[in-house]
Structure formats: structure tokens, C-alpha cells
N, C-alpha and C. Protein backbone atom coordinates (compact mmCIF):
# COMPACT_ATOMS: atom_id res chain seq x y z
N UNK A 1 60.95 -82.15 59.44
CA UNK A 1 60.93 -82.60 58.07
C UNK A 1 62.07 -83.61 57.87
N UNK A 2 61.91 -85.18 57.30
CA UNK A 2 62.37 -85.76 56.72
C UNK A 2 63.68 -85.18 55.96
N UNK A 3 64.70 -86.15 55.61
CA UNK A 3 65.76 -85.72 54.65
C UNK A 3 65.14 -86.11 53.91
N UNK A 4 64.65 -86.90 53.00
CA UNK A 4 63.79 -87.13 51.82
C UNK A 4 62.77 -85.94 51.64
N UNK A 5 62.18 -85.35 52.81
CA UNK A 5 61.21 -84.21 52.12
C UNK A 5 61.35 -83.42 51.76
N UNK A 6 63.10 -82.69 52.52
CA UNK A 6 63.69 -81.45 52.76
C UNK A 6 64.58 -81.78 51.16
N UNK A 7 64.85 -82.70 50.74
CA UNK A 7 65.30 -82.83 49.35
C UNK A 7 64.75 -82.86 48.13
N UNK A 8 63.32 -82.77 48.52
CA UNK A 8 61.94 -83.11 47.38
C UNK A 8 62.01 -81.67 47.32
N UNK A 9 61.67 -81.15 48.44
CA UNK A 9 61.23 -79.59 48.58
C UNK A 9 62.07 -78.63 47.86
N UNK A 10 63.31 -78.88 47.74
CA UNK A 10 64.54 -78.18 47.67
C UNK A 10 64.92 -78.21 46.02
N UNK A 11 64.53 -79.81 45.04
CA UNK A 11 64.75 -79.75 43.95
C UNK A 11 63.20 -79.30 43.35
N UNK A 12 61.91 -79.66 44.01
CA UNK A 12 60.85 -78.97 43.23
C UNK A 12 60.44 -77.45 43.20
N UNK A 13 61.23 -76.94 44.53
CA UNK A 13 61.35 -75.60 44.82
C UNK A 13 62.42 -74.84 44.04
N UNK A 14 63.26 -75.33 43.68
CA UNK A 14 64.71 -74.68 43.04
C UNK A 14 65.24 -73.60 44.25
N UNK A 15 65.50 -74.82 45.24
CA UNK A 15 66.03 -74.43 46.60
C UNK A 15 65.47 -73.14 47.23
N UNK A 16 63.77 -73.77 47.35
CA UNK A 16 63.29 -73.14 47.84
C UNK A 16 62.64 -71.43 47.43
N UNK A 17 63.33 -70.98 46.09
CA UNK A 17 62.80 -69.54 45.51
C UNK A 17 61.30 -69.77 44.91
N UNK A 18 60.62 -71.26 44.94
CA UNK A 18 59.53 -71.26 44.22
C UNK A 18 58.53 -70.91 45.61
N UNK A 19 58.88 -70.53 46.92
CA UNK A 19 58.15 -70.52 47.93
C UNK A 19 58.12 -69.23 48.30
N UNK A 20 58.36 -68.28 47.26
CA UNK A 20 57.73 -66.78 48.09
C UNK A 20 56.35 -66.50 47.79
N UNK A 21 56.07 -65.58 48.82
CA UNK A 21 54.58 -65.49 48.45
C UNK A 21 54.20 -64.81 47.44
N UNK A 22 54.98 -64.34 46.69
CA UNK A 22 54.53 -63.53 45.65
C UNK A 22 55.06 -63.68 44.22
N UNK A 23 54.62 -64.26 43.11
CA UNK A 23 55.21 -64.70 42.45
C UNK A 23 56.16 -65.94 41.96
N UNK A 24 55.95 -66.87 42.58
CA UNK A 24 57.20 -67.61 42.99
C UNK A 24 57.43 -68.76 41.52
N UNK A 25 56.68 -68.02 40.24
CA UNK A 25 57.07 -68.65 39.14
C UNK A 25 57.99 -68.02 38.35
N UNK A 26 58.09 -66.97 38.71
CA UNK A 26 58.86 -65.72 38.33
C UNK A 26 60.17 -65.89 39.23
N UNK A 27 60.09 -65.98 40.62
CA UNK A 27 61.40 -65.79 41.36
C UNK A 27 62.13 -67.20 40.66
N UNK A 28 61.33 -68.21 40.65
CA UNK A 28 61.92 -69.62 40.30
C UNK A 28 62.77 -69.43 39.20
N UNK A 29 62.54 -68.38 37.89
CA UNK A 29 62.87 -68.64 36.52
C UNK A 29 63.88 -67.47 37.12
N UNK A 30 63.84 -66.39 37.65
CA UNK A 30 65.01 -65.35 37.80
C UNK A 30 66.06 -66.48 38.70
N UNK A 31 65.82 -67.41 39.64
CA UNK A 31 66.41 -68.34 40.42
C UNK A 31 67.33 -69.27 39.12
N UNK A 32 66.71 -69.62 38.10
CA UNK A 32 67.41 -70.42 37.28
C UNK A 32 68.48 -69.60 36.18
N UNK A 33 68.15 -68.38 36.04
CA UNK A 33 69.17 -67.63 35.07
C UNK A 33 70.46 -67.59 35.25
N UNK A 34 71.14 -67.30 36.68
CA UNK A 34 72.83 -67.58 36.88
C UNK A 34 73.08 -69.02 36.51
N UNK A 35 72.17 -69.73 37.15
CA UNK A 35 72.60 -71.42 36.96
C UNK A 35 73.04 -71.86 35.14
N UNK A 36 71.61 -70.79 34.75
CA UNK A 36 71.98 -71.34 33.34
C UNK A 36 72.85 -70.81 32.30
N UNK A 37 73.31 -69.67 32.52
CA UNK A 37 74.04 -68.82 32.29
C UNK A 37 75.87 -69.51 32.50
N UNK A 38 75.68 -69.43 33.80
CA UNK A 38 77.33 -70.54 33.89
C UNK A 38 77.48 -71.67 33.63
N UNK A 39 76.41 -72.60 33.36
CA UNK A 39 76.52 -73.67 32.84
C UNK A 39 76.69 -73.68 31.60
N UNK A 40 76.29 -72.75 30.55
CA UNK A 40 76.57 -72.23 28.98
C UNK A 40 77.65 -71.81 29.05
N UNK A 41 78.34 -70.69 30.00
CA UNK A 41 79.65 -70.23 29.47
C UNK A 41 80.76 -70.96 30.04
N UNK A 42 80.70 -71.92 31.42
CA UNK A 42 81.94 -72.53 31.40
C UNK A 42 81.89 -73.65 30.51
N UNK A 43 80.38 -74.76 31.08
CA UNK A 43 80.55 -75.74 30.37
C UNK A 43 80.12 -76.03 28.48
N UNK A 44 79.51 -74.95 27.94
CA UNK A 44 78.87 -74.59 27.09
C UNK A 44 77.71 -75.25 26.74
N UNK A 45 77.20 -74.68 25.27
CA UNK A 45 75.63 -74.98 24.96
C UNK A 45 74.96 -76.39 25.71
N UNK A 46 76.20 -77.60 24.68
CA UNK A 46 75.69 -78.91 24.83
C UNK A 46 75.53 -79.08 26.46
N UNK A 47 76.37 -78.29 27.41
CA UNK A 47 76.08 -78.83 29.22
C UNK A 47 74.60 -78.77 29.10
N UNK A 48 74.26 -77.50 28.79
CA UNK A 48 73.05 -76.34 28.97
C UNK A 48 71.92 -77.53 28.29
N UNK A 49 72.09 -78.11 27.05
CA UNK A 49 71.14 -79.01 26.47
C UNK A 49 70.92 -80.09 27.70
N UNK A 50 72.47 -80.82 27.94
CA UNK A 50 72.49 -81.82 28.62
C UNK A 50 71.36 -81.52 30.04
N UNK A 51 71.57 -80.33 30.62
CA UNK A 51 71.19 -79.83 31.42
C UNK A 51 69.44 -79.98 31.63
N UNK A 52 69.27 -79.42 30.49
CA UNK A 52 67.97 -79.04 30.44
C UNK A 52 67.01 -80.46 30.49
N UNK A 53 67.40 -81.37 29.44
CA UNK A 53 66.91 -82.96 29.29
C UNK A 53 66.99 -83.55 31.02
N UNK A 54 68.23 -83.17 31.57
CA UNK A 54 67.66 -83.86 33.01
C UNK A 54 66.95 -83.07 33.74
N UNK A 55 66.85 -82.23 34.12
CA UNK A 55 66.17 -81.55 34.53
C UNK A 55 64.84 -81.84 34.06
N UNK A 56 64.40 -82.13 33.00
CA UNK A 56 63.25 -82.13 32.52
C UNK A 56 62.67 -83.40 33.12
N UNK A 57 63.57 -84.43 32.86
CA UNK A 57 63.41 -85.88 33.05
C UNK A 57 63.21 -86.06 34.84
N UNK A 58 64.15 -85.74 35.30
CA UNK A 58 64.23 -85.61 36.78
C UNK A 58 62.92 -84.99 37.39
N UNK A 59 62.71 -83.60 36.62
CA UNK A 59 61.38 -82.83 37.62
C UNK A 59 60.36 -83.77 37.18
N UNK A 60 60.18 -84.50 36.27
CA UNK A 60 58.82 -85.06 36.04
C UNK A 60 58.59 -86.31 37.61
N UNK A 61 59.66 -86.83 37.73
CA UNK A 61 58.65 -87.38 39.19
C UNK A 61 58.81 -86.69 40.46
N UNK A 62 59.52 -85.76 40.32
CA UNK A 62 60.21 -84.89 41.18
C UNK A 62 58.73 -83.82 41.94
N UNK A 63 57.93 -83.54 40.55
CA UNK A 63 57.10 -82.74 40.54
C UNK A 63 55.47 -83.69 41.00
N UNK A 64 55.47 -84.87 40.75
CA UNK A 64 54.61 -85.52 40.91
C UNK A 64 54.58 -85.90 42.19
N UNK A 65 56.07 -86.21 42.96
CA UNK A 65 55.95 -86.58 44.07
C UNK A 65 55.56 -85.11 45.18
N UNK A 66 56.37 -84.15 44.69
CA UNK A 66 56.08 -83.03 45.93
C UNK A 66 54.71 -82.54 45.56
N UNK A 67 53.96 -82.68 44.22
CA UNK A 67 52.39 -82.35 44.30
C UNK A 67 51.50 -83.45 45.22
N UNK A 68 51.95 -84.57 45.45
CA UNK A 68 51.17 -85.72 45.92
C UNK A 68 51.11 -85.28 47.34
N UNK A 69 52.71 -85.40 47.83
CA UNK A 69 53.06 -84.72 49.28
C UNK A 69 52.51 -83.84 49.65
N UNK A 70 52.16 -82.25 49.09
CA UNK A 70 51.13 -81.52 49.78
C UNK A 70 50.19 -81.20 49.35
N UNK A 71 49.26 -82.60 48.41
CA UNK A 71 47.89 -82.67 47.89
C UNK A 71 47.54 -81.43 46.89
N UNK A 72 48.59 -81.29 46.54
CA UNK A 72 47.79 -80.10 45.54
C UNK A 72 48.25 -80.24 43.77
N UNK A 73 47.52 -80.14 43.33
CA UNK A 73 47.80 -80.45 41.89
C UNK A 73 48.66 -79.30 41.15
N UNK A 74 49.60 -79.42 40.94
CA UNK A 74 50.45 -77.88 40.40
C UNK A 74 50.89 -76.93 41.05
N UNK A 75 51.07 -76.75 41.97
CA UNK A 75 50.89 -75.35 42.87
C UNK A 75 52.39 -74.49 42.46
N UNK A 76 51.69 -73.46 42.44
CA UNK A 76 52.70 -72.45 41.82
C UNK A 76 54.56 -72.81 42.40
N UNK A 77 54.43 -73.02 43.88
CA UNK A 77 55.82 -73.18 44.56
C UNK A 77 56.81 -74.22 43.64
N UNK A 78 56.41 -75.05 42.69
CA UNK A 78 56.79 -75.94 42.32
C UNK A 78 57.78 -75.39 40.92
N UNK A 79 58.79 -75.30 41.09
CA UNK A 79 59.37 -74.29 39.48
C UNK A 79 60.18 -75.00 38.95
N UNK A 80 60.98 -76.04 39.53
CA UNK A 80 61.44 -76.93 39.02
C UNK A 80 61.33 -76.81 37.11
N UNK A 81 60.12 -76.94 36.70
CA UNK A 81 59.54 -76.77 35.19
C UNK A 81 59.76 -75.22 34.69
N UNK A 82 60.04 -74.69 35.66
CA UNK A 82 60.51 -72.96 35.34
C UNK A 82 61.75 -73.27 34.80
N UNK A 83 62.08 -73.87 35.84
CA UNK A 83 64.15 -74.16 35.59
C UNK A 83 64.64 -74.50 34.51
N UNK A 84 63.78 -75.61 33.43
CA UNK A 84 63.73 -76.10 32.47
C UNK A 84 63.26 -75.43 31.09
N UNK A 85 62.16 -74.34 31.61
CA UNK A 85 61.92 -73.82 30.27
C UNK A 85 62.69 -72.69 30.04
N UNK A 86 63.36 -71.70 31.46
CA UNK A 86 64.09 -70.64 31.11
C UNK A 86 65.34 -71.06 31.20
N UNK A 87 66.26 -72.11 30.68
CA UNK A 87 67.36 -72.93 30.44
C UNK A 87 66.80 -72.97 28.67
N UNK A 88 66.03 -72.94 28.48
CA UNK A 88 65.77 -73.46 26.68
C UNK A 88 65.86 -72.28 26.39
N UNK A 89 65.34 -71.14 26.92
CA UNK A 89 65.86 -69.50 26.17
C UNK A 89 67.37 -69.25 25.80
N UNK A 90 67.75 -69.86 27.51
CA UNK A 90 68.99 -68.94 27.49
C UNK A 90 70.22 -70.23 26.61
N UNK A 91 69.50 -71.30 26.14
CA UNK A 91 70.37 -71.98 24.95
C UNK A 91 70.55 -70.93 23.47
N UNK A 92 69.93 -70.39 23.62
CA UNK A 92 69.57 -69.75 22.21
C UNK A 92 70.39 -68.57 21.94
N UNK A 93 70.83 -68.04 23.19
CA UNK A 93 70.93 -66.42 23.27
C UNK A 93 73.37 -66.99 23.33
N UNK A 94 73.04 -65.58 22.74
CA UNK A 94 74.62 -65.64 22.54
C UNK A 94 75.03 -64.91 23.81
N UNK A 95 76.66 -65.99 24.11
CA UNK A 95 76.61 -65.53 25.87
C UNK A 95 78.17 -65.51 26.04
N UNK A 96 78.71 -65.19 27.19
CA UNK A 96 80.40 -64.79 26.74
C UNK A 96 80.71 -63.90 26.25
N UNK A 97 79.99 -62.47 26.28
CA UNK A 97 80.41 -61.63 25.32
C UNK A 97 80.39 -60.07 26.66
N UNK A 98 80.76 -60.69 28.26
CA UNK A 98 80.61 -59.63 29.19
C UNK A 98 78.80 -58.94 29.39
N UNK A 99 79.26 -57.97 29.73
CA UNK A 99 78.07 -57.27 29.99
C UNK A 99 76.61 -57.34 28.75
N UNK A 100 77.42 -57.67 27.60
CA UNK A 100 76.37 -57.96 26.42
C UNK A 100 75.28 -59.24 27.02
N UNK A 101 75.71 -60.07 27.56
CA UNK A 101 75.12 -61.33 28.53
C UNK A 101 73.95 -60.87 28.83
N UNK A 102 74.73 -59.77 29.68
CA UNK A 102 73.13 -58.91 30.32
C UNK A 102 71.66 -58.45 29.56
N UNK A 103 71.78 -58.34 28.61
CA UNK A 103 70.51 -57.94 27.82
C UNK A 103 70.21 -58.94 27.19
N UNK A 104 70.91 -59.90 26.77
CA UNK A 104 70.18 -61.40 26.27
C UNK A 104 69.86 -62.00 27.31
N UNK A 105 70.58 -62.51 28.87
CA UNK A 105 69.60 -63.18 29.83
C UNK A 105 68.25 -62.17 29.95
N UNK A 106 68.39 -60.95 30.33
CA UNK A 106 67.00 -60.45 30.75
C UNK A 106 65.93 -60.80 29.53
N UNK A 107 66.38 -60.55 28.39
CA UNK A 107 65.39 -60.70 27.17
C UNK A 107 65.03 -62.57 26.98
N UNK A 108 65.83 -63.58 27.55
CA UNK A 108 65.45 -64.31 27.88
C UNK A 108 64.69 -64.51 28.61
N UNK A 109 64.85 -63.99 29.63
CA UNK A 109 63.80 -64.03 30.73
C UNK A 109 62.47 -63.58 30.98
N UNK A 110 62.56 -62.32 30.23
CA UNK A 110 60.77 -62.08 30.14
C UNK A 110 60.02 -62.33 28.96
N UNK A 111 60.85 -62.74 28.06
CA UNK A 111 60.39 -63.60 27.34
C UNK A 111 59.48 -65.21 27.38
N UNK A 112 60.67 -65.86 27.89
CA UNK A 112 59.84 -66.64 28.57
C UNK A 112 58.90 -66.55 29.82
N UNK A 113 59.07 -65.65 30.25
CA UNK A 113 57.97 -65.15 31.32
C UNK A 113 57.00 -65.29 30.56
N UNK A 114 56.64 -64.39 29.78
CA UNK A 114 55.35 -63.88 28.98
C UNK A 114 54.83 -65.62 28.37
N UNK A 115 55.52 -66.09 28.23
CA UNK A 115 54.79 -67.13 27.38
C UNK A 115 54.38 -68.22 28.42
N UNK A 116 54.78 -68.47 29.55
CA UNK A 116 54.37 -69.12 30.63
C UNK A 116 53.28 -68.19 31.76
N UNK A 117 52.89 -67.27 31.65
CA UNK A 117 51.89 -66.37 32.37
C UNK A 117 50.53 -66.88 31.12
N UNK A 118 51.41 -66.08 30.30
CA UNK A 118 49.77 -65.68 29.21
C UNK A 118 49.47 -67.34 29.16
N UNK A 119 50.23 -68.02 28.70
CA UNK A 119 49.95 -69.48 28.17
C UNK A 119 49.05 -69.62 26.77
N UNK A 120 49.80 -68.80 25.75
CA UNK A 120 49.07 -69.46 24.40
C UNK A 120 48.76 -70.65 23.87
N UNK A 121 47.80 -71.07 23.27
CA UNK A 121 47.61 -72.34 22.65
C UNK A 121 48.71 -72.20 22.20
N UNK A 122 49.61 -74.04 21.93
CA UNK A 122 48.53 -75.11 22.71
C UNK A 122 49.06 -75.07 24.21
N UNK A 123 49.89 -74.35 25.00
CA UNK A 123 50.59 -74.23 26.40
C UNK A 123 48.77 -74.46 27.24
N UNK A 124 48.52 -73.32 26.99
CA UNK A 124 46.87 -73.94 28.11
C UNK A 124 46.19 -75.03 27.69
N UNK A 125 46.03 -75.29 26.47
CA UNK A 125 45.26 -76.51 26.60
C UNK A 125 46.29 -78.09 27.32
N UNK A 126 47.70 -77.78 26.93
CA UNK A 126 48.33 -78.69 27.92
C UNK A 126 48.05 -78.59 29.17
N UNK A 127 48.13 -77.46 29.42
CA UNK A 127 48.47 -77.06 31.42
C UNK A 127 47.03 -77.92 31.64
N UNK A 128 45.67 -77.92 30.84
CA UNK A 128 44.73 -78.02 31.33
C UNK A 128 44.33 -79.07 31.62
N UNK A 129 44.84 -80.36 30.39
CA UNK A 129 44.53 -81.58 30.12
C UNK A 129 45.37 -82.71 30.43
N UNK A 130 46.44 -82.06 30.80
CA UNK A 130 47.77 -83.39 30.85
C UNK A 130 48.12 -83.00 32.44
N UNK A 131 47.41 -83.88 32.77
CA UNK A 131 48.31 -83.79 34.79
C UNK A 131 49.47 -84.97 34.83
N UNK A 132 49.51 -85.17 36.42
CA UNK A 132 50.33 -85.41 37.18
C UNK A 132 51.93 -84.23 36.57
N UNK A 133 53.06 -84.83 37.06
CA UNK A 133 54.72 -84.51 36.65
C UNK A 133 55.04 -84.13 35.57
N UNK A 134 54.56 -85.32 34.70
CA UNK A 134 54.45 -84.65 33.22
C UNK A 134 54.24 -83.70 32.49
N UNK A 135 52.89 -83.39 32.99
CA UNK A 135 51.76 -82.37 32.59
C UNK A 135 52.33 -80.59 33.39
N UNK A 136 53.07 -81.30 34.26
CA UNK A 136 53.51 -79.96 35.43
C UNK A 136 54.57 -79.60 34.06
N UNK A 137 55.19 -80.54 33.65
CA UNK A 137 56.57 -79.79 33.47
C UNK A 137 56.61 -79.32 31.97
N UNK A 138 55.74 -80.08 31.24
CA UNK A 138 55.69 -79.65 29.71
C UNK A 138 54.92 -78.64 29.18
N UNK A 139 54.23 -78.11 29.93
CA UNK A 139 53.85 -76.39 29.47
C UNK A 139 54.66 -75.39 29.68
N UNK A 140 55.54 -75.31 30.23
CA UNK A 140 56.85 -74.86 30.18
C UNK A 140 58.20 -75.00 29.39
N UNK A 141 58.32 -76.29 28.93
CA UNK A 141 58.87 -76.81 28.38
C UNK A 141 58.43 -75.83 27.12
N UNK A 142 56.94 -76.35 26.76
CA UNK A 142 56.78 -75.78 25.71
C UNK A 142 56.88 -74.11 25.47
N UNK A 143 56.39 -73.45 26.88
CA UNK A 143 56.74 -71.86 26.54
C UNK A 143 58.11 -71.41 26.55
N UNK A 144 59.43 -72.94 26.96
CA UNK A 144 60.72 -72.30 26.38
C UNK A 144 60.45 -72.54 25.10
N UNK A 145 60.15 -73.73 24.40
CA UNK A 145 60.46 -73.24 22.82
C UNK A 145 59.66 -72.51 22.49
N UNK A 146 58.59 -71.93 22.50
CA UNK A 146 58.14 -70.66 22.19
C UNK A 146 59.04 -69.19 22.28
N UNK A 147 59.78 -69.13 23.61
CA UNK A 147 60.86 -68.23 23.43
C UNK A 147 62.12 -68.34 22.87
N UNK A 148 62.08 -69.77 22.44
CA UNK A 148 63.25 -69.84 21.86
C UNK A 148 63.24 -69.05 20.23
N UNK A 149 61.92 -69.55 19.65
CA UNK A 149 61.70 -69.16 18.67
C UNK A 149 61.65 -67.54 18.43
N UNK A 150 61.31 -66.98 19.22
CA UNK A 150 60.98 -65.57 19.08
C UNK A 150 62.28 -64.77 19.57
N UNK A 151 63.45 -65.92 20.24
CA UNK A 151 64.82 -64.90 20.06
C UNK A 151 65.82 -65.32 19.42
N UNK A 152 65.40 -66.59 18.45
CA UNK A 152 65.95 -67.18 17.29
C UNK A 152 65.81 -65.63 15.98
N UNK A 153 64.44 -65.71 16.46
CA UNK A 153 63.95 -64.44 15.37
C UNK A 153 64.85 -62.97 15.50
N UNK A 154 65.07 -62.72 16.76
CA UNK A 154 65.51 -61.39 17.47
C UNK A 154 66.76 -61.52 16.95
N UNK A 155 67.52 -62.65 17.33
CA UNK A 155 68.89 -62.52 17.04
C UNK A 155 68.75 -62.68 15.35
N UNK A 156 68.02 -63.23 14.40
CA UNK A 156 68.57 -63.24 13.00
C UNK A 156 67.95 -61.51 12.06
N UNK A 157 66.98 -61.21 12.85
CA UNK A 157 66.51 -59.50 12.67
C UNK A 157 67.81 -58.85 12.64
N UNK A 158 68.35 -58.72 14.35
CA UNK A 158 69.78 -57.95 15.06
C UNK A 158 71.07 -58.63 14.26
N UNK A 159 70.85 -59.59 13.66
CA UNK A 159 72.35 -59.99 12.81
C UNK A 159 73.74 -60.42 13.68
N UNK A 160 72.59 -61.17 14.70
CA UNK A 160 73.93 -61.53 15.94
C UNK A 160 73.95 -63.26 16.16
């Protein structure tokens, strides 16, 4: 393998956790939670925003090129767009507070799980209709703000 491929592979893979055989949209987004997590508490929210916009921007040809490379349109290994939508949860969730961390990343996390599995309108009719990079990365995109919203809600219920 190329250094150019082994570097495609590595940022559309999220170093490689989008390549297990089982799940690997799930390992990708549990793969992105420390990242996003220390990027909120050393560098705070705005890194985490900053963060998320490249990431977003970046996987879009990022994702187009490693789908082209092994001919397949979307393929699950690709999480890169995981990385991006479970980074928009964990903007939301209050963090720095020790072990309290712990139950807002996880509740981030299957949160946005759920909304990138099930794929509610309009998330499927995107996934369905909008290809190439783009199309990879913004149904995700969109099931982070879907979780964002629903732990916008959690936290103003909980009074935190």
C-alpha cells in the first residue's frame, strides 16, 4: 500500500476502527469520543466546533476518494462522518465535571447511535438521494443535530 492510500485509509477509517467486522459504525463513533472529549476540555467548545467543521469539510473528499478507491459507494468502514456527527453531541453535553463526563459522553453516544442506525426522516431520505462525499457525510451530520437536540432537551429537563 501506497503512503497516499495508507493515509486515505487511516483518515476515512478513523485510524482504522471503521474496519472491524462487526459494527464498525459504532466502533468508529466509540473511536471518536476520547478525541472529542479532550478536545472540549483542554481546548474547549469552540476547538470542538472548530473541530467538527473540518472534519466535516475534510471527510467530504476524504470519503469520496476512499469510496472511489475500493468501488463501493458508502461502505460501512468509512466513519470518518461518524467522527463528525458524534463530535456535535458531545458539543452539547457539559464536560469537566470528572466522572460526571462519564454519563454525558455515553448518553452522547447512544444517542447519536440511535439516530444514525434507525435514520429518521429526513436522515434516510438523504443517505438515499445525495451520493458521492457529501452525501456520505451529511446524514450524520444530520443525526448529530438530531442528538444534539434531544440532549439540549435532557440537559434543560435535568436543570444542568
Amino acid at each position: 500500500m501506497r503512503l497516499s492510500q495508507f493515509m486515505l485509509t487511516c483518515a476515512a477509517t478513523w485510524f482504522y476502527s471503521g474496519r472491524t467486522t462487526k459494527a464498525p459504525g459504532t466502533m468508529g463513533s466509540l473511536a471518536a469520543v476520547p478525541v472529542g472529549w479532550a478536545i472540549a476540555v483542554l481546548l474547549g467548545y469552540y476547538a470542538l466546533a472548530i473541530g467538527i467543521l473540518a472534519v466535516f469539510l475534510i471527510g467530504i473528499p476524504i470519503a469520496q476518494k476512499y469510496s472511489k478507491m475500493i468501488g463501493v459507494h458508502d461502505p460501512g468502514e468509512i466513519v470518518i462522518d461518524e467522527v463528525a456527527g458524534q463530535w456535535l453531541c458531545i458539543l452539547v453535553v457539559p464536560l469537566g465535571n470528572g466522572l460526571a463526563d462519564l454519563g454525558w459522553l455515553a448518553a452522547a453516544f447512544v444517542i447519536f447511535r440511535i439516530f444514525d442506525i434507525l435514520k429518521p426522516w429526513p436522515i434516510r431520505w438523504i443517505d438515499r438521494r445525495i451520493g458521492g462525499g457529501f452525501g456520505i457525510m451529511l446524514d450524520d451530520i444530520l443525526a448529530g443535530i438530531f442528538g444534539m437536540v434531544i440532549l439540549i432537551g435532557i440537559r434543560y429537563f435535568a436543570g444542568v
